[in-house]
Protein backbone atom coordinates (compact mmCIF):
# COMPACT_ATOMS: atom_id res chain seq x y z
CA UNK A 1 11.17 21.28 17.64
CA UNK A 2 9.77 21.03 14.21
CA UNK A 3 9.09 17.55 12.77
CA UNK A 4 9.43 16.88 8.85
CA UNK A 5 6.73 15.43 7.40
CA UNK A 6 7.02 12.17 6.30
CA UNK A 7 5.79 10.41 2.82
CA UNK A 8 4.92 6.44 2.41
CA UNK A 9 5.07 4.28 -0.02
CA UNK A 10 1.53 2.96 -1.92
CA UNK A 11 2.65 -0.38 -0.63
CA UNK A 12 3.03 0.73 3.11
CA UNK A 13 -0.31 2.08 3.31
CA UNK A 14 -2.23 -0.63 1.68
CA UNK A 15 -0.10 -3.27 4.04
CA UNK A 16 -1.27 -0.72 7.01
CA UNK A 17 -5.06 -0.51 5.77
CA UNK A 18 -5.11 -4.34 5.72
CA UNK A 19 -3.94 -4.64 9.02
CA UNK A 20 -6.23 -2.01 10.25
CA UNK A 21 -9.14 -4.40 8.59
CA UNK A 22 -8.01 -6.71 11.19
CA UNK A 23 -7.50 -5.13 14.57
CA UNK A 24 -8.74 -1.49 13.88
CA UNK A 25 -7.46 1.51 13.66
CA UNK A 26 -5.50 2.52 16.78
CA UNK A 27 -3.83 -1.22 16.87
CA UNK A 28 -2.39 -0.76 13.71
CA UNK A 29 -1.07 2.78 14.24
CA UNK A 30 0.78 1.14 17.01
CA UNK A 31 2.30 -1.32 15.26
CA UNK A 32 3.41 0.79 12.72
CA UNK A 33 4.19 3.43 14.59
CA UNK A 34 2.38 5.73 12.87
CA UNK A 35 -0.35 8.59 13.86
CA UNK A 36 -3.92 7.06 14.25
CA UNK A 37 -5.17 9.76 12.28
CA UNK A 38 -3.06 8.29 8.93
CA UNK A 39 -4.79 5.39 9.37
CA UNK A 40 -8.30 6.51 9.43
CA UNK A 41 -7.09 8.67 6.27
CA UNK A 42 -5.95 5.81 4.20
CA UNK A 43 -8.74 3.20 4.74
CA UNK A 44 -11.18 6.55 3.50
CA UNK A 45 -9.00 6.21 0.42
CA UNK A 46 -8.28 2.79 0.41
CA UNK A 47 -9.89 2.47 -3.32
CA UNK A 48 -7.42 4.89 -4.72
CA UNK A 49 -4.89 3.71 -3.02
CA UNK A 50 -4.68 0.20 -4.91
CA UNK A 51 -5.80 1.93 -8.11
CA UNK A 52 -2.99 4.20 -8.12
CA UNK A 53 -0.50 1.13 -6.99
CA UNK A 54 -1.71 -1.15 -9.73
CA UNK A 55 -1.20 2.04 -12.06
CA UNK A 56 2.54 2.09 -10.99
CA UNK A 57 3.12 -1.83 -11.30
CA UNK A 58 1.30 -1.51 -14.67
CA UNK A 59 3.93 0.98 -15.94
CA UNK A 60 6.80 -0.51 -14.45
CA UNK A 61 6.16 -3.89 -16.53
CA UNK A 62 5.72 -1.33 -19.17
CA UNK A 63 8.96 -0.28 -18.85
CA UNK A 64 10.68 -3.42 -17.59
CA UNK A 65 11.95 -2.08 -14.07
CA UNK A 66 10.67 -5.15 -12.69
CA UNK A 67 12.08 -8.58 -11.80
CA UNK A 68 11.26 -11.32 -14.04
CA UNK A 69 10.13 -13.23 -10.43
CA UNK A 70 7.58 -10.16 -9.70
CA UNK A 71 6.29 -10.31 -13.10
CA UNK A 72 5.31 -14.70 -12.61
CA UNK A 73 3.48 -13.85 -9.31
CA UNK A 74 1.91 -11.13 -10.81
CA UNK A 75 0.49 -12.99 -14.19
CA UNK A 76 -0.11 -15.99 -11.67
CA UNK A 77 -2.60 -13.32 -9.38
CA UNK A 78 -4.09 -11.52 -12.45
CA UNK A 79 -4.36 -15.44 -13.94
CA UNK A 80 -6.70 -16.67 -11.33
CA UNK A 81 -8.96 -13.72 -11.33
């Protein structure tokens, strides 16, 4: 049986990363049901990861694909920086 690869969202693997942070590696491959080996790929590339995602929120204000609720909590974050 051949198994299709699948893709995740920015935001998936940065929520998965943190967790990882937390309990490790294996733990949070469990939880997410994901392969361990994901995991251990992400947190190597954790720094791109939330460039790349801050990137694609930038451009969506840009663009104004976001709600005006996302765009408060996000001035509010940047705001106390």
């Amino acid at each position: 049986m051949i198994r299709k690869r699948t893709s995740y969202p920015i935001e998936f693997k940065l929520k998965v990363v943190q967790e990882a942070k937390k309990i490790g590696d294996r733990s949070a491959a469990r939880v997410f049901g994901i392969n361990q080996s994901c995991v251990s790929k992400w947190r190597g590339t954790e720094t791109f990861l939330q460039e790349a995602h801050d990137k694609q929120i930038q451009k969506s204000l840009e663009q104004g694909h976001l709600s005006t609720k996302f765009k408060i909590r996000k001035r509010t974050f940047d705001e106390s920086e």
